[in-house]
Protein backbone atom coordinates (compact mmCIF):
# COMPACT_ATOMS: atom_id res chain seq x y z
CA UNK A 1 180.47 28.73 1.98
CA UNK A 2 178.96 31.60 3.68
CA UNK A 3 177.76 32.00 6.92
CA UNK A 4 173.97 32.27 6.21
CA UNK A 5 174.36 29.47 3.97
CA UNK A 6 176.44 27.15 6.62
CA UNK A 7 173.43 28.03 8.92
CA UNK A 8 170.96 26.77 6.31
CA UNK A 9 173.00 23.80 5.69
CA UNK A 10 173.06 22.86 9.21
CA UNK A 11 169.12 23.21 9.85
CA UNK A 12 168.32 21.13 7.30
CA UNK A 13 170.91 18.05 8.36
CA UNK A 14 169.77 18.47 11.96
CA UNK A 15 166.05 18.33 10.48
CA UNK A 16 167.07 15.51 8.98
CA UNK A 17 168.26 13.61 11.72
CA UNK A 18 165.53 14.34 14.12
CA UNK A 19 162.87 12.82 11.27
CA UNK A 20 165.24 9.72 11.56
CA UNK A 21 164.71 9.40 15.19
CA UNK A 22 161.06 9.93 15.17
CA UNK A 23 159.06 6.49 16.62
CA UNK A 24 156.71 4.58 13.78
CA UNK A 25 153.75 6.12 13.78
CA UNK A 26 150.84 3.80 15.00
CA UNK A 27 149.84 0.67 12.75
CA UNK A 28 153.64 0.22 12.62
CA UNK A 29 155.16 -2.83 14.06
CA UNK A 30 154.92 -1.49 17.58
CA UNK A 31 151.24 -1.96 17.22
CA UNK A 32 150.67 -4.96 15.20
CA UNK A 33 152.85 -6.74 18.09
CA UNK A 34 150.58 -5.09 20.47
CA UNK A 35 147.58 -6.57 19.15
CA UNK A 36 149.24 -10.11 19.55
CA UNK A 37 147.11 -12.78 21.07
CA UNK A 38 147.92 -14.51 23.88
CA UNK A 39 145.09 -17.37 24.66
CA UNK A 40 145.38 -19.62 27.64
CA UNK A 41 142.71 -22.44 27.37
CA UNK A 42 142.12 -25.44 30.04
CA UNK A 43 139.18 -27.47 30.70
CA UNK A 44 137.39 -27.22 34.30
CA UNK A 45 138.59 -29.09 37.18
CA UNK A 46 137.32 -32.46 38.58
CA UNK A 47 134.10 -32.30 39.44
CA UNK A 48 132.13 -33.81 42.35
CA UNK A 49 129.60 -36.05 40.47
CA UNK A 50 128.32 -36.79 36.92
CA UNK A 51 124.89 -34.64 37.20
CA UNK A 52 124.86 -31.91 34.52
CA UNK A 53 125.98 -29.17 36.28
CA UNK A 54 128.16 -30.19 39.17
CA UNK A 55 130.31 -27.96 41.77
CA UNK A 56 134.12 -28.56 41.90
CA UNK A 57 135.45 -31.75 44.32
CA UNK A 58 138.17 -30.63 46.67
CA UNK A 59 140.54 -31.97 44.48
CA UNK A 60 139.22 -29.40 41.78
CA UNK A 61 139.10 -26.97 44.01
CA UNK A 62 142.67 -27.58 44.54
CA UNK A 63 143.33 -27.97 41.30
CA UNK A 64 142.12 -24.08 40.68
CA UNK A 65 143.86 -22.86 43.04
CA UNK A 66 147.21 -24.43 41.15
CA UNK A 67 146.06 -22.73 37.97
CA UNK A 68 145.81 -19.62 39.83
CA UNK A 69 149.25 -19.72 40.94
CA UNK A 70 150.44 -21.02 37.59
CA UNK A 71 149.01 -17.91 35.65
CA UNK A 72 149.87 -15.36 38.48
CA UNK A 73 152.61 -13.73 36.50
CA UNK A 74 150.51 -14.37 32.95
CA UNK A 75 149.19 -10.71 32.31
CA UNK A 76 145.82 -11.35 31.98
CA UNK A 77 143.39 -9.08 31.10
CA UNK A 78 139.97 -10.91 30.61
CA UNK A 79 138.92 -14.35 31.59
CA UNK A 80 136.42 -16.64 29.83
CA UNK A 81 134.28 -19.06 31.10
CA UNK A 82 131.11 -21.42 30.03
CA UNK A 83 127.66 -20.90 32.72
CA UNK A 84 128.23 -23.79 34.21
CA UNK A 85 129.36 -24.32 38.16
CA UNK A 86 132.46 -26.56 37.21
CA UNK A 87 134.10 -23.85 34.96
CA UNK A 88 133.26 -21.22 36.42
CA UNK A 89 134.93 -22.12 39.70
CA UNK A 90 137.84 -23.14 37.92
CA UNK A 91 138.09 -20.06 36.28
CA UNK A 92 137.41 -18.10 39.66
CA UNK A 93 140.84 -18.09 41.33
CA UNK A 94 142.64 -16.73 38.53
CA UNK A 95 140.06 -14.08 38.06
CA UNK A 96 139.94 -13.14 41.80
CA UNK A 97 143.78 -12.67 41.37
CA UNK A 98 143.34 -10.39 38.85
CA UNK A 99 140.64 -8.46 40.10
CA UNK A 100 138.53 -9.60 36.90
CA UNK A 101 135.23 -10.28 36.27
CA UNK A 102 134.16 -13.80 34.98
CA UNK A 103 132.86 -13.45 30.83
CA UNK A 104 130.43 -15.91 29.95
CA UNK A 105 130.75 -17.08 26.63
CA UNK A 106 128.55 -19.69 24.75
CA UNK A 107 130.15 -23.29 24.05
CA UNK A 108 127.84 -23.89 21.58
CA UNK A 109 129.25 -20.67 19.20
CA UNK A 110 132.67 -20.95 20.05
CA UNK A 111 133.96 -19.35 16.42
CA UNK A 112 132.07 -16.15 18.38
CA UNK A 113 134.33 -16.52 20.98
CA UNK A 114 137.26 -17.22 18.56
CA UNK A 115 136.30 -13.92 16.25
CA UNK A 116 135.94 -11.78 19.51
CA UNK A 117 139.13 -12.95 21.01
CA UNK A 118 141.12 -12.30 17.86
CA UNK A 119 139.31 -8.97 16.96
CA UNK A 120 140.40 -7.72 20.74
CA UNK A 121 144.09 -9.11 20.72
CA UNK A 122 145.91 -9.46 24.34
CA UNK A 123 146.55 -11.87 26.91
CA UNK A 124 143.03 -14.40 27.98
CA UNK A 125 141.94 -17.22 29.76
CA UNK A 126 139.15 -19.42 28.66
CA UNK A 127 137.65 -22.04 30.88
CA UNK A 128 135.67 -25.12 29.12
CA UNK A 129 135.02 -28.58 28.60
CA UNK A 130 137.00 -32.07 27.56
CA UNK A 131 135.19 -31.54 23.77
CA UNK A 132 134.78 -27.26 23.60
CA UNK A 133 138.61 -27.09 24.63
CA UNK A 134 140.16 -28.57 21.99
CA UNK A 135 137.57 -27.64 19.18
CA UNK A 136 138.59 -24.05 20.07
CA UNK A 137 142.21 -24.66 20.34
CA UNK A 138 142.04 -25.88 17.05
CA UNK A 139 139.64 -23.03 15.58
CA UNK A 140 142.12 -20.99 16.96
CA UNK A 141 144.90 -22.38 14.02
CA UNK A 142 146.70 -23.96 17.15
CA UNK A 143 147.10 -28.14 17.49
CA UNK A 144 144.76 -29.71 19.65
CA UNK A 145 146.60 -33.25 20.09
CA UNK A 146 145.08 -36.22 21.08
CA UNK A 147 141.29 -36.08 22.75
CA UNK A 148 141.19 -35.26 26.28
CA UNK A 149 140.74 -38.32 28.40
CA UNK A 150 137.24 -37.17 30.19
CA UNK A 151 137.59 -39.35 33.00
CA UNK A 152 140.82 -38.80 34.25
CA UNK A 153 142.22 -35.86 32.41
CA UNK A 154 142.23 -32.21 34.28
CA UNK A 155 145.54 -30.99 33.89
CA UNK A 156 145.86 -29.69 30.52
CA UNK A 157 147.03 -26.01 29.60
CA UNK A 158 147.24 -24.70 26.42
CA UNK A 159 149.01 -21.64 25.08
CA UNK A 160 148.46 -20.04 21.94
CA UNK A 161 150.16 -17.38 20.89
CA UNK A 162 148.84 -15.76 17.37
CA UNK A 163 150.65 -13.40 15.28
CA UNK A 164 151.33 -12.37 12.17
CA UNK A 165 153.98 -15.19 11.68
CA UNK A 166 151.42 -17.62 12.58
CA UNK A 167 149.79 -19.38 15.47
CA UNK A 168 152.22 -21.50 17.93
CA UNK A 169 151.03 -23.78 20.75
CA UNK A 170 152.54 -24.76 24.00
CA UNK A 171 150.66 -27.58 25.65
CA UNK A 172 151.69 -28.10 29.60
CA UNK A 173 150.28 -29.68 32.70
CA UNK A 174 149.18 -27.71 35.98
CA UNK A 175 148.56 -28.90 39.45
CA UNK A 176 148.39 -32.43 40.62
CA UNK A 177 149.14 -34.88 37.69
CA UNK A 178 147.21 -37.06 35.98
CA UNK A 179 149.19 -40.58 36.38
CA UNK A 180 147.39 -42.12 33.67
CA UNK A 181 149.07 -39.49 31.28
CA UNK A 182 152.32 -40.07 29.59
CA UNK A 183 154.70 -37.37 31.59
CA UNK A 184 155.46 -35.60 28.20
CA UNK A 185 153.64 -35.62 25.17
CA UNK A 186 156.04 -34.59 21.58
CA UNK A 187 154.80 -32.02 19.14
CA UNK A 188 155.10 -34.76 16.43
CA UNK A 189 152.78 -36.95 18.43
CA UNK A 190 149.62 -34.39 18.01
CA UNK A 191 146.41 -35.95 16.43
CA UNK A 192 143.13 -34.32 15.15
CA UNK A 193 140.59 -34.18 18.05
CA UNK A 194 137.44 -36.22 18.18
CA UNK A 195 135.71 -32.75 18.21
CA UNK A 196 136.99 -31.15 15.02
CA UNK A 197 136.42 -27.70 14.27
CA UNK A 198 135.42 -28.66 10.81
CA UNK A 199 132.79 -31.22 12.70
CA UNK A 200 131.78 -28.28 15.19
CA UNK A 201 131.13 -25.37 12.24
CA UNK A 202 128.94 -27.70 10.11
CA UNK A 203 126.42 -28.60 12.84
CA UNK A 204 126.92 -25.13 15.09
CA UNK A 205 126.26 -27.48 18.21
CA UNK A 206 128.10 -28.88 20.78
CA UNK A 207 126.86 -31.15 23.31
CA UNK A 208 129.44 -30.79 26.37
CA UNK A 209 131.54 -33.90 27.06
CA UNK A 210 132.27 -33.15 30.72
């Protein structure tokens, strides 16, 4: 082999080799897992009273400040909440934390909410009600379980995380517990909501549970 030739030869494997080594371009799988969804969803905290649109009791406020501390290493980068007193102080804390601004979203339309969280991808927080809670969960492709417990029940957490493989959900309590909930709850356990999202897309209103 001659030397020009060697030269040639060498170029061309080296060219090779570099091409190899070159990162996916974007669209690959870098930035389909990138897009991932992270949603966080919990319903407001106890409230003071029963009017329509009560402020937080200490205990809620309490209660937010526990969520807070629970999502303090979450990533978030927006936060969600219903105009309502009750949900929006419960969605405060964690939005003061992140230096965020509160979103208002309607619970009335939630597959709005549901299109505009998938279409942006990321890691969210939505604040809502005993019904609008698990209806979105379950809009989401995620499993509600059993009906939240209006009375007594403020400690739910979701977490959804949607991919390409699917949509997986991670339900967990925050804060002070609720003792008139079983300690754990088992995957196999999950039931269909009282507010379905079937029920919720065929009359496109939702009156708000609590």
């Amino acid at each position: 082999m001659t030397k020009v030739v060697l030269i040639k030869f060498l170029i061309i494997s080296m060219g090779i080799l570099l091409w190899g080594c070159t990162p996916a371009p974007k669209g690959g799988e870098d930035s389909a897992e990138s897009s991932s969804l992270v949603v966080f969803l919990v319903r407001h905290a106890e409230k003071v009273d029963q009017s329509r649109d009560p402020d937080l009791s200490e205990e809620g406020y309490a209660r937010a400040q526990a969520l807070a501390k629970a999502l303090a290493d979450a990533g978030l980068e927006r936060v969600f909440s219903s105009d309502y007193i009750r949900t929006r102080e419960t969605a405060r804390p964690v939005a003061d934390l992140y230096g965020l601004e509160i979103e208002e979203y309607d619970p009335s339309d939630l597959y709005d909410l549901a299109d505009a969280l998938r279409a942006k991808g990321g890691r969210h927080l939505v604040v809502g009600h005993s019904n609008t809670t698990p209806a979105l969960v379950e809009i989401l492709g995620g499993e509600a379980g059993p009906a939240i417990v209006e009375e007594t029940e403020y400690d739910r957490l979701y977490i959804l995380t949607i991919g390409k493989e699917g949509v997986e959900t991670v339900l967990l309590r925050y804060g002070k517990p609720c003792s008139s909930l079983p300690s754990r709850i088992k995957a196999s356990s999950l039931l269909v909501p009282q507010t379905s999202a079937s029920a919720l897309k065929a009359s496109h209103t939702l009156g708000l549970s609590g």
